[in-house]
C-alpha atoms as a PDB file:
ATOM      1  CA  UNK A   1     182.268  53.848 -34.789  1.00  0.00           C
ATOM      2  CA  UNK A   2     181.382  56.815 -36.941  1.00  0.00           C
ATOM      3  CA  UNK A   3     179.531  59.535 -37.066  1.00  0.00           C
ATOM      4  CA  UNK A   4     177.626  59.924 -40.820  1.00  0.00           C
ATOM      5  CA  UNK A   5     174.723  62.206 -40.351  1.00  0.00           C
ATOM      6  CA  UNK A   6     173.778  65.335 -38.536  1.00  0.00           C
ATOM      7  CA  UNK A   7     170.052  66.860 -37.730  1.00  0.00           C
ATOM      8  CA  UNK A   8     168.650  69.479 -36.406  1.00  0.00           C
ATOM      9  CA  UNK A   9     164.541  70.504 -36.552  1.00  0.00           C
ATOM     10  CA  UNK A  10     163.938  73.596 -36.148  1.00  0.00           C
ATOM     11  CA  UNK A  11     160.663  73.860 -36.378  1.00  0.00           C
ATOM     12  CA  UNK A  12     158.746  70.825 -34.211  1.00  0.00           C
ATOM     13  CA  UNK A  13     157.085  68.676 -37.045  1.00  0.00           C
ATOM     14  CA  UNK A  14     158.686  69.905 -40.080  1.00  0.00           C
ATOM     15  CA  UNK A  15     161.826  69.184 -42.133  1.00  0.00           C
ATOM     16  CA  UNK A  16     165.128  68.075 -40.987  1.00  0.00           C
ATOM     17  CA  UNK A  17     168.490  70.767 -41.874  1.00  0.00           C
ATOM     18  CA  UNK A  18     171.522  68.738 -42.316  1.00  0.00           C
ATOM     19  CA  UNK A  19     174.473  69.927 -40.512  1.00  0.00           C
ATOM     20  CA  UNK A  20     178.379  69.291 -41.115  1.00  0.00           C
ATOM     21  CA  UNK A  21     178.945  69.898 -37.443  1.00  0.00           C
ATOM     22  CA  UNK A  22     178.002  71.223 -33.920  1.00  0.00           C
ATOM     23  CA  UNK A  23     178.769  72.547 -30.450  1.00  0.00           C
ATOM     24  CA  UNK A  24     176.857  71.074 -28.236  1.00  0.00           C
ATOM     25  CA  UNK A  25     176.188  72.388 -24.654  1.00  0.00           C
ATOM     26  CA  UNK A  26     176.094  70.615 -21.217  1.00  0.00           C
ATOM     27  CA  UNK A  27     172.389  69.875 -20.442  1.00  0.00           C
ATOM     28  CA  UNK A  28     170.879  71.345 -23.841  1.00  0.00           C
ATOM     29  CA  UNK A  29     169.553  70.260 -26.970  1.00  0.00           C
ATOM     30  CA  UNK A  30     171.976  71.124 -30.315  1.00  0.00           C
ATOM     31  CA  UNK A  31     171.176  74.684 -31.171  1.00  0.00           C
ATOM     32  CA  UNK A  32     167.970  75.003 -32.344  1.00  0.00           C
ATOM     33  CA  UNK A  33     166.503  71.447 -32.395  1.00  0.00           C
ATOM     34  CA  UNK A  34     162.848  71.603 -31.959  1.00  0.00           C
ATOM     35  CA  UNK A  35     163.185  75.323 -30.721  1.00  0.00           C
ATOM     36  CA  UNK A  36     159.470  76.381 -32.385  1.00  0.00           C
ATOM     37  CA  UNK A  37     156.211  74.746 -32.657  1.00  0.00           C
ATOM     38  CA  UNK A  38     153.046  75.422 -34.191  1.00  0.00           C
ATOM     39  CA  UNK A  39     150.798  74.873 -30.523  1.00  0.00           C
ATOM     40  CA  UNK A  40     147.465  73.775 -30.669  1.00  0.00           C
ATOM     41  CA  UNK A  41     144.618  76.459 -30.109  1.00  0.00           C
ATOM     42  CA  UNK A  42     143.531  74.113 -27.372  1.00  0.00           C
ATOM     43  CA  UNK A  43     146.824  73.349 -25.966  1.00  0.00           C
ATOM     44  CA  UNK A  44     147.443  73.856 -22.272  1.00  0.00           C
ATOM     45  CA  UNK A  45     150.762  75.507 -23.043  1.00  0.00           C
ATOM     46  CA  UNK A  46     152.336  78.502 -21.754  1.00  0.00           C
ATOM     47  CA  UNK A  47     155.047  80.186 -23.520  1.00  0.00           C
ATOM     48  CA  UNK A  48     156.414  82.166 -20.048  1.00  0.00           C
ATOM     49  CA  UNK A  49     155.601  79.150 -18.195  1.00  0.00           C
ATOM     50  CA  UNK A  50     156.584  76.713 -20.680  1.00  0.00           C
ATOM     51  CA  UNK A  51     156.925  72.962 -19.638  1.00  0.00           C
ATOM     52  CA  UNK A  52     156.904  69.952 -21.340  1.00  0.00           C
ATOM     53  CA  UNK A  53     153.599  68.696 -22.944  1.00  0.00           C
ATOM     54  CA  UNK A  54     152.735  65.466 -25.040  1.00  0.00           C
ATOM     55  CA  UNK A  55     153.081  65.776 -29.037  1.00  0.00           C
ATOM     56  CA  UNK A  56     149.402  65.799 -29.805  1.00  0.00           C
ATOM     57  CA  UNK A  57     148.952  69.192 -28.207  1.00  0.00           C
ATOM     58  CA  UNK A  58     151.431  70.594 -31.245  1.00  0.00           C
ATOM     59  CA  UNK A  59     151.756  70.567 -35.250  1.00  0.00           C
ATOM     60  CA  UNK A  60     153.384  67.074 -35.518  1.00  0.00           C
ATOM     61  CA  UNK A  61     153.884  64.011 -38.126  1.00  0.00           C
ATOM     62  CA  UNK A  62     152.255  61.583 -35.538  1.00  0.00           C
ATOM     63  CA  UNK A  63     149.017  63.460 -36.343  1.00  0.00           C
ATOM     64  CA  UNK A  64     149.132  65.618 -39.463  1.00  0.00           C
ATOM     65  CA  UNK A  65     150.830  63.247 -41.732  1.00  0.00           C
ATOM     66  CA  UNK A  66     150.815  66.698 -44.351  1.00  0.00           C
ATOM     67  CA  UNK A  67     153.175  68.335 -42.644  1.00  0.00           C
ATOM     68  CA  UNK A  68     155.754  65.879 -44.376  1.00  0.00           C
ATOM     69  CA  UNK A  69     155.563  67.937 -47.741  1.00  0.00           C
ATOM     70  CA  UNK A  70     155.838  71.390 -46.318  1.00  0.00           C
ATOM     71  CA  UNK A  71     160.200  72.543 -46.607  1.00  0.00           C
ATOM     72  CA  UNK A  72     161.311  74.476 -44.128  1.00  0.00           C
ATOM     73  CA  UNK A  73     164.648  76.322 -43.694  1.00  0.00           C
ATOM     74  CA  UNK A  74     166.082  78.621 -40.522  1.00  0.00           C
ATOM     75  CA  UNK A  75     168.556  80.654 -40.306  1.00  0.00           C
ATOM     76  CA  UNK A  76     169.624  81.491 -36.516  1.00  0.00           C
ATOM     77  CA  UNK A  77     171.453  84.106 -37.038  1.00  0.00           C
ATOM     78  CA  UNK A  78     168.852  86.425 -38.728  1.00  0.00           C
ATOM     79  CA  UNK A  79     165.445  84.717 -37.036  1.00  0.00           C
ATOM     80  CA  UNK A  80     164.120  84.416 -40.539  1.00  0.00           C
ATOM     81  CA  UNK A  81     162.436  81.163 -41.641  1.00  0.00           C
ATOM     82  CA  UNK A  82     161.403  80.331 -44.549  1.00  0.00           C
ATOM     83  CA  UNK A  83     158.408  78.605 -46.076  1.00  0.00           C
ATOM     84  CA  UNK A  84     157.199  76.077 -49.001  1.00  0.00           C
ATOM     85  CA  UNK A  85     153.755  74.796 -48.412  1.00  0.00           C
ATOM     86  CA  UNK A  86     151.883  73.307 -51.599  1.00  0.00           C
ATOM     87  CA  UNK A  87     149.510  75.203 -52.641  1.00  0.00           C
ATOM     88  CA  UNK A  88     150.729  78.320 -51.556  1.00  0.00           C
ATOM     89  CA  UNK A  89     153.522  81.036 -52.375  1.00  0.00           C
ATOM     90  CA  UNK A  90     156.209  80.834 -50.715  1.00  0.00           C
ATOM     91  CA  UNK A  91     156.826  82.295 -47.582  1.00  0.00           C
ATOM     92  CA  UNK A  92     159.587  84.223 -45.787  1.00  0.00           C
ATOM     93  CA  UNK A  93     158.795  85.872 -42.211  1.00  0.00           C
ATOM     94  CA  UNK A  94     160.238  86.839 -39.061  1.00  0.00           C
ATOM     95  CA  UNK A  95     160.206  84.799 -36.104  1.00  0.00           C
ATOM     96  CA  UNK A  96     161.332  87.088 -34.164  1.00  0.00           C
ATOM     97  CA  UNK A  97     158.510  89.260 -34.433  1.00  0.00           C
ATOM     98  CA  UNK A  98     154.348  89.443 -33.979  1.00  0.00           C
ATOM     99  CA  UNK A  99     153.798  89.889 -37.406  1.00  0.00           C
ATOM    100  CA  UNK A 100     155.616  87.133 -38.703  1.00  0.00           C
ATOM    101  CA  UNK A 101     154.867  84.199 -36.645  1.00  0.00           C
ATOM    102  CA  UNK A 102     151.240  84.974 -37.013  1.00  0.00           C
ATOM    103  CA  UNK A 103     151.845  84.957 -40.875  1.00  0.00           C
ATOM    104  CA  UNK A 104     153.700  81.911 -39.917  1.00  0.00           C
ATOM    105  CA  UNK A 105     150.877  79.803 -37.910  1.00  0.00           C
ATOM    106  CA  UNK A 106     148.352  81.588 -40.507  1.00  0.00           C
ATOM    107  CA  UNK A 107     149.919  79.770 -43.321  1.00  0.00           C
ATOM    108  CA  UNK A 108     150.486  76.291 -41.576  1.00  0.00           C
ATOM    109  CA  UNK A 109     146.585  76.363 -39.968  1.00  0.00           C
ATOM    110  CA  UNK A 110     145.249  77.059 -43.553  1.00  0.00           C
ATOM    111  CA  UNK A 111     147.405  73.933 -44.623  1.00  0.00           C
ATOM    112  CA  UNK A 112     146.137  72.011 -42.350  1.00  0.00           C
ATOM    113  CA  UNK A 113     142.538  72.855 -42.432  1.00  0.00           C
ATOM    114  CA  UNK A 114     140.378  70.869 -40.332  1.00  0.00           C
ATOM    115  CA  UNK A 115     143.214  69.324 -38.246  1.00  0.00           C
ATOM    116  CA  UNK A 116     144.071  72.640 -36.957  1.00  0.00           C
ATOM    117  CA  UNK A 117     142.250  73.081 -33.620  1.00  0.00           C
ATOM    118  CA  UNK A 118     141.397  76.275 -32.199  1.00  0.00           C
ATOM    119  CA  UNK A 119     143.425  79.242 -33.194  1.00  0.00           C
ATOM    120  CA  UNK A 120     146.636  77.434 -33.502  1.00  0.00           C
ATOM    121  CA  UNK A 121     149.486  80.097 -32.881  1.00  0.00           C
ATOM    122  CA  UNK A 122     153.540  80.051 -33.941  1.00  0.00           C
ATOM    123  CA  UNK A 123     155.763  80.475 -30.342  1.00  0.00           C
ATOM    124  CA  UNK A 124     159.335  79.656 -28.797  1.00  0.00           C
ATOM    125  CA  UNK A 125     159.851  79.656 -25.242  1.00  0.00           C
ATOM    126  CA  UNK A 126     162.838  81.035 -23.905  1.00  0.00           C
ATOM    127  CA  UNK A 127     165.072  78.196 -22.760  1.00  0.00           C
ATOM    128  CA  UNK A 128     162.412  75.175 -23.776  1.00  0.00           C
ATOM    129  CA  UNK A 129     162.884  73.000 -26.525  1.00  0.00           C
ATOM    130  CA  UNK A 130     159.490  71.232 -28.107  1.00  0.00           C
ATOM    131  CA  UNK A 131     160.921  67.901 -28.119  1.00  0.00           C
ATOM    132  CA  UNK A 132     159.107  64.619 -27.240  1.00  0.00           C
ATOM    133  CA  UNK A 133     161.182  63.782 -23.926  1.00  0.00           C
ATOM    134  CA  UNK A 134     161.178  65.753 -20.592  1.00  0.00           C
ATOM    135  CA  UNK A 135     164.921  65.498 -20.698  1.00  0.00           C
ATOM    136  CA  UNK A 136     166.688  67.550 -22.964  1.00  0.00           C
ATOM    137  CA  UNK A 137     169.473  65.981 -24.913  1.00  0.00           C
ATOM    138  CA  UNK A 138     170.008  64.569 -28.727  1.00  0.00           C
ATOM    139  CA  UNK A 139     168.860  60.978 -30.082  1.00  0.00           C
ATOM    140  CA  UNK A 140     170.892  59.022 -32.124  1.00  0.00           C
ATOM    141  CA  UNK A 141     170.375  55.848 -34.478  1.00  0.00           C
ATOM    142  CA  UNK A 142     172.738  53.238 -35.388  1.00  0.00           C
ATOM    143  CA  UNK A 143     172.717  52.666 -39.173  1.00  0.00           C
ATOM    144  CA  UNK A 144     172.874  48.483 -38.935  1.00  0.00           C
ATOM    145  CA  UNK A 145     169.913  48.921 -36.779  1.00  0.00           C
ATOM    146  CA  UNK A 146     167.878  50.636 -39.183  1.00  0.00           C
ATOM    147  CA  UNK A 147     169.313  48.499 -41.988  1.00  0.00           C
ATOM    148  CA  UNK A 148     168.306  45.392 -39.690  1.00  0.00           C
ATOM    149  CA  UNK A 149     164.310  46.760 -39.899  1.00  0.00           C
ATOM    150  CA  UNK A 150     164.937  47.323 -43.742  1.00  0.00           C
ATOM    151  CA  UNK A 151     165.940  43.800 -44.513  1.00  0.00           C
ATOM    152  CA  UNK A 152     162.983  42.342 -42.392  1.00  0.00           C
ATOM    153  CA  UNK A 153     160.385  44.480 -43.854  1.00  0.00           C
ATOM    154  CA  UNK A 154     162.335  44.287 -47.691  1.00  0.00           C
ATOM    155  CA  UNK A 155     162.401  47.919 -48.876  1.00  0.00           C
ATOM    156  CA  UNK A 156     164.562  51.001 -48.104  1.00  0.00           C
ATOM    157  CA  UNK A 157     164.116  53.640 -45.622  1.00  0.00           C
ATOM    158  CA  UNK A 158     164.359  57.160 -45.973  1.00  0.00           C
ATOM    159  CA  UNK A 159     166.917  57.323 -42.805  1.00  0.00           C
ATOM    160  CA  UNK A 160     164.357  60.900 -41.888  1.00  0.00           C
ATOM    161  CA  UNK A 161     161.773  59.165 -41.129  1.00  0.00           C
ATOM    162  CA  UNK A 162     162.918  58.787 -37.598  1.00  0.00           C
ATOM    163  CA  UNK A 163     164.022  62.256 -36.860  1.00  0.00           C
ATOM    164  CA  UNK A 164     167.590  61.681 -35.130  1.00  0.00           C
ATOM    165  CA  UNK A 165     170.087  64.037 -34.410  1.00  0.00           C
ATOM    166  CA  UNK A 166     172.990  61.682 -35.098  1.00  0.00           C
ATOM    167  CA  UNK A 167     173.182  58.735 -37.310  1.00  0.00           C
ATOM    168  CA  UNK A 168     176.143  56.263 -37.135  1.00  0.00           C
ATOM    169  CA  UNK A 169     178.201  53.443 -38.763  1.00  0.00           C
ATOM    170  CA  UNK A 170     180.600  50.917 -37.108  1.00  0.00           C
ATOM    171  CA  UNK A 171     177.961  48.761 -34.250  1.00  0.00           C
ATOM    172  CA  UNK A 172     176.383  45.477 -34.578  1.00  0.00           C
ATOM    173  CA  UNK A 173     172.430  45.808 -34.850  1.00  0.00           C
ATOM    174  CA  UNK A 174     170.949  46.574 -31.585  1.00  0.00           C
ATOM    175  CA  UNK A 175     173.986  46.688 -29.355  1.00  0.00           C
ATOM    176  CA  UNK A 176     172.775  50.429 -28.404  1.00  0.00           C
ATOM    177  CA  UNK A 177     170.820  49.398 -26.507  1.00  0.00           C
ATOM    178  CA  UNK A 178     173.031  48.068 -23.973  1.00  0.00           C
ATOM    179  CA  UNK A 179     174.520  51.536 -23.678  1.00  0.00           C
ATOM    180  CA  UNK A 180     171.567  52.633 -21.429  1.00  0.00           C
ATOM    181  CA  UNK A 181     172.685  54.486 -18.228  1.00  0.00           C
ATOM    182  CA  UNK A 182     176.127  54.304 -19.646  1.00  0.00           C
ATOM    183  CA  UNK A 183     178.317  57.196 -20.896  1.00  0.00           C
ATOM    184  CA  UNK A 184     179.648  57.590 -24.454  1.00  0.00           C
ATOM    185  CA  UNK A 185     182.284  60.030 -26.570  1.00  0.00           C
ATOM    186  CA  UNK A 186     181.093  61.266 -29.913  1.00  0.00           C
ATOM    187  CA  UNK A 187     183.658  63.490 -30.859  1.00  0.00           C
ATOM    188  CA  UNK A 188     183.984  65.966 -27.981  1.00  0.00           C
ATOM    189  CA  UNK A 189     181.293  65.667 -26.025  1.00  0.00           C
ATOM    190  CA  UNK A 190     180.462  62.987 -23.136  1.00  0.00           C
ATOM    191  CA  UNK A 191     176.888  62.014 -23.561  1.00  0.00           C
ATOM    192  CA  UNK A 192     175.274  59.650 -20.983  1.00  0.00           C
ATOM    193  CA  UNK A 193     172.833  57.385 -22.829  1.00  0.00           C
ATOM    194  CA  UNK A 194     169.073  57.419 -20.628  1.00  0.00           C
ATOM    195  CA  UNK A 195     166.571  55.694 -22.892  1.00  0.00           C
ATOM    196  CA  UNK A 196     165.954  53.584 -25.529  1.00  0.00           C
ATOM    197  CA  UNK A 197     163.338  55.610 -28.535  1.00  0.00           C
ATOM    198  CA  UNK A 198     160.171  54.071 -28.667  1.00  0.00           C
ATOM    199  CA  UNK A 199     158.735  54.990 -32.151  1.00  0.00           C
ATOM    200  CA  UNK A 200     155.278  56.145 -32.292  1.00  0.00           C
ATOM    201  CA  UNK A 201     153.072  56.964 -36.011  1.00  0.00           C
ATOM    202  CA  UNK A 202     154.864  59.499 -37.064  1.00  0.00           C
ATOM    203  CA  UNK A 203     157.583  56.762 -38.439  1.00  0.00           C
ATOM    204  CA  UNK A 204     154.250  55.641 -40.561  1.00  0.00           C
ATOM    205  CA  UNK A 205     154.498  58.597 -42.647  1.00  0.00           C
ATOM    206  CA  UNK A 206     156.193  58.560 -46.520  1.00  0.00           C
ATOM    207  CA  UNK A 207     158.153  62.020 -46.885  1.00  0.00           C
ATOM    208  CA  UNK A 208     157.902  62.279 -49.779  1.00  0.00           C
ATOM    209  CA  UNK A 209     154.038  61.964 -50.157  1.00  0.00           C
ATOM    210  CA  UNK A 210     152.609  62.982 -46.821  1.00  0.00           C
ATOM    211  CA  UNK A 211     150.625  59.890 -46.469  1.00  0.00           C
ATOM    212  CA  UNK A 212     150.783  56.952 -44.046  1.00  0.00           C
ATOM    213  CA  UNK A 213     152.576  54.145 -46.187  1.00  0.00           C
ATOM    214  CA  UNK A 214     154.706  51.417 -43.376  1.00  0.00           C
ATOM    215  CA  UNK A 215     153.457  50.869 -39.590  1.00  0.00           C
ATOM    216  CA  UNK A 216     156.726  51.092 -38.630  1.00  0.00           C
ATOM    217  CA  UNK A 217     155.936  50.750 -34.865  1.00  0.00           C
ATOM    218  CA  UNK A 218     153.741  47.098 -35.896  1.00  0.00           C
ATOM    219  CA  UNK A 219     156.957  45.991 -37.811  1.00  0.00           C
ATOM    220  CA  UNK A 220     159.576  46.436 -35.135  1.00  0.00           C
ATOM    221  CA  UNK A 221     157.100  44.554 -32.931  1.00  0.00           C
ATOM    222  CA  UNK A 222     156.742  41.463 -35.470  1.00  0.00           C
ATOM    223  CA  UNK A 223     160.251  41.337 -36.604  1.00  0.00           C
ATOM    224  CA  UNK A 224     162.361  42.004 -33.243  1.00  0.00           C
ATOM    225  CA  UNK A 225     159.611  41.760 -30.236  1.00  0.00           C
ATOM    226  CA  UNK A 226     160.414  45.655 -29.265  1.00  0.00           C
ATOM    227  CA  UNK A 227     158.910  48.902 -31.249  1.00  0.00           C
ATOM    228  CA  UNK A 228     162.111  50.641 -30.335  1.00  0.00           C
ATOM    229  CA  UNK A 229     164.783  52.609 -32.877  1.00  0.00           C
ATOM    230  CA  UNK A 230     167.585  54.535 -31.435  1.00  0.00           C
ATOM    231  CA  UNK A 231     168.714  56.292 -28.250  1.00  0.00           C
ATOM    232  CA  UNK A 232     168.076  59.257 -26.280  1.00  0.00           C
ATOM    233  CA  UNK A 233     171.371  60.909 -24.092  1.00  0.00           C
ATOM    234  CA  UNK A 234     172.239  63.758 -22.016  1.00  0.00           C
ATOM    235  CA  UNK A 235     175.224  65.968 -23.103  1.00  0.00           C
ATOM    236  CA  UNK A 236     177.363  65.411 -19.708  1.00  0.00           C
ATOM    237  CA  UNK A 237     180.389  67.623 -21.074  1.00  0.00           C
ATOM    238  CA  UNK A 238     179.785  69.825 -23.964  1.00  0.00           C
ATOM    239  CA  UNK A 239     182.424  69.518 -27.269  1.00  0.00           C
ATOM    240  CA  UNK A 240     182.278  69.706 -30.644  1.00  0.00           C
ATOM    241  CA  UNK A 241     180.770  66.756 -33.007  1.00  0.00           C
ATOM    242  CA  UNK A 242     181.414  66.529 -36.592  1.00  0.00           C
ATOM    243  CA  UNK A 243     181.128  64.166 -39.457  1.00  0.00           C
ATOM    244  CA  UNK A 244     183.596  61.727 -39.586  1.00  0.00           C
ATOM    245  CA  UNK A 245     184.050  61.963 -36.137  1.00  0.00           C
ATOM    246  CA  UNK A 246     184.124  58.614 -33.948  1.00  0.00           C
ATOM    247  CA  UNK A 247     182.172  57.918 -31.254  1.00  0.00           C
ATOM    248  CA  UNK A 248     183.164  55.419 -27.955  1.00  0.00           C
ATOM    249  CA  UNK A 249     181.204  53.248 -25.676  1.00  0.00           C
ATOM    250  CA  UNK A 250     180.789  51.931 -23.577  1.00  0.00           C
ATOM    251  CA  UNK A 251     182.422  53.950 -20.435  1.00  0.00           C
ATOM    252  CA  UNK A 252     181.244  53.220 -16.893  1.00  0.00           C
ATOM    253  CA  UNK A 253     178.418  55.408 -15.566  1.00  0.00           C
END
């Protein structure tokens, strides 16, 4: 097995950065996945108390389909991010700073107009990641799997859709999913595999038209009895993952 693709989101709801390789950490996301998030002015959240909150209460595809057209880019080193939004000039700001994450949530509410609630506002949280599982860790998708879904529905799929960390060559359709509570190698790291990804609306949305074009979740469940697409795992022993690299499984728990 292979590894073909690398992700990382920056920015909770907006565009994937593709990465040649990565470190990853015992415990932790990869550097920078999902670190920010555009919270809900009605969200119960708490940037020094931060803790893990359903999607809904954050800028995200499930809900504001939009969001697909807007191009983001981060750079981790500086803190700067920049913005495209239609409509608008672009945008280059600070997020390390007051001023530019407010010109930062300012320019996303005004996108999104009436699906912004509240006084939506532009945070990280020191040591939280905005992802959609309590546990931290990476997701990954095997390519025959999502090439099983394309032949049953008869059309390509934009592989970003789904928002993985890793994508991967090299295992029959669906055999990840026996890998759950079991330990794999990717490169080197030892990841221990703790849920299969069910896939919720945001896999309805086209990418490249922000609208809502393939209920993806409805298709897995006609074609294969499941609405599932990938894996979520822990990083058990930290390493370095590139492309190219090959990934093992499965090890005993």
């Amino acid at each position: 097995m292979r590894v073909e693709h690398l992700y990382r989101y920056p920015v909770k709801g907006l565009s994937a950065e593709a990465l040649e390789q990565v470190e990853l950490r015992e415990g932790e996301c990869i550097a920078h996945d999902r670190q920010f998030a555009l919270v809900q002015g009605d969200a119960p959240f708490d940037p020094a108390a931060p803790r893990f909150l359903p999607k809904q209460n954050f800028a995200c595809l499930m809900v504001n389909a939009r969001l697909a057209l807007v191009a983001s880019a981060y750079d981790g080193r500086s803190g700067q991010l920049s913005l495209s939004v239609p409509g608008a000039a672009p945008l280059l700001a600070d997020t390390r700073s007051p001023e530019g994450r407010a010109s930062i949530a300012a320019l996303l509410s005004r996108y999104m107009a009436d699906e912004a609630r509240g006084n939506p506002y532009f945070t990280e949280a020191s040591a939280h990641n905005f992802t959609d599982q309590k546990t931290k860790g990476i997701s990954l998708i095997n390519m025959a799997s999502l090439e099983a879904l394309e032949a049953a529905v008869g059309q390509k799929l934009d592989l970003l859709r789904f928002r993985a960390n890793l994508y991967f060559t090299g295992l029959p359709a669906w055999a990840e999913f026996d890998w759950v509570d079991r330990e794999i190698l990717v490169g080197g790291a030892r990841l221990q595999v703790f849920k299969r990804t069910v896939r919720c609306p945001a896999t309805q949305v086209n990418l490249r038209t922000g609208e809502r074009d393939l209920d993806i979740p409805r298709l897995l469940r006609q074609h294969f009895g499941h609405a599932d697409l990938g894996v979520h795992a822990r990083v058990l022993e930290g390493g370095r993952v590139a492309l190219g690299d090959s990934l093992e499984a499965p090890l005993d728990a």
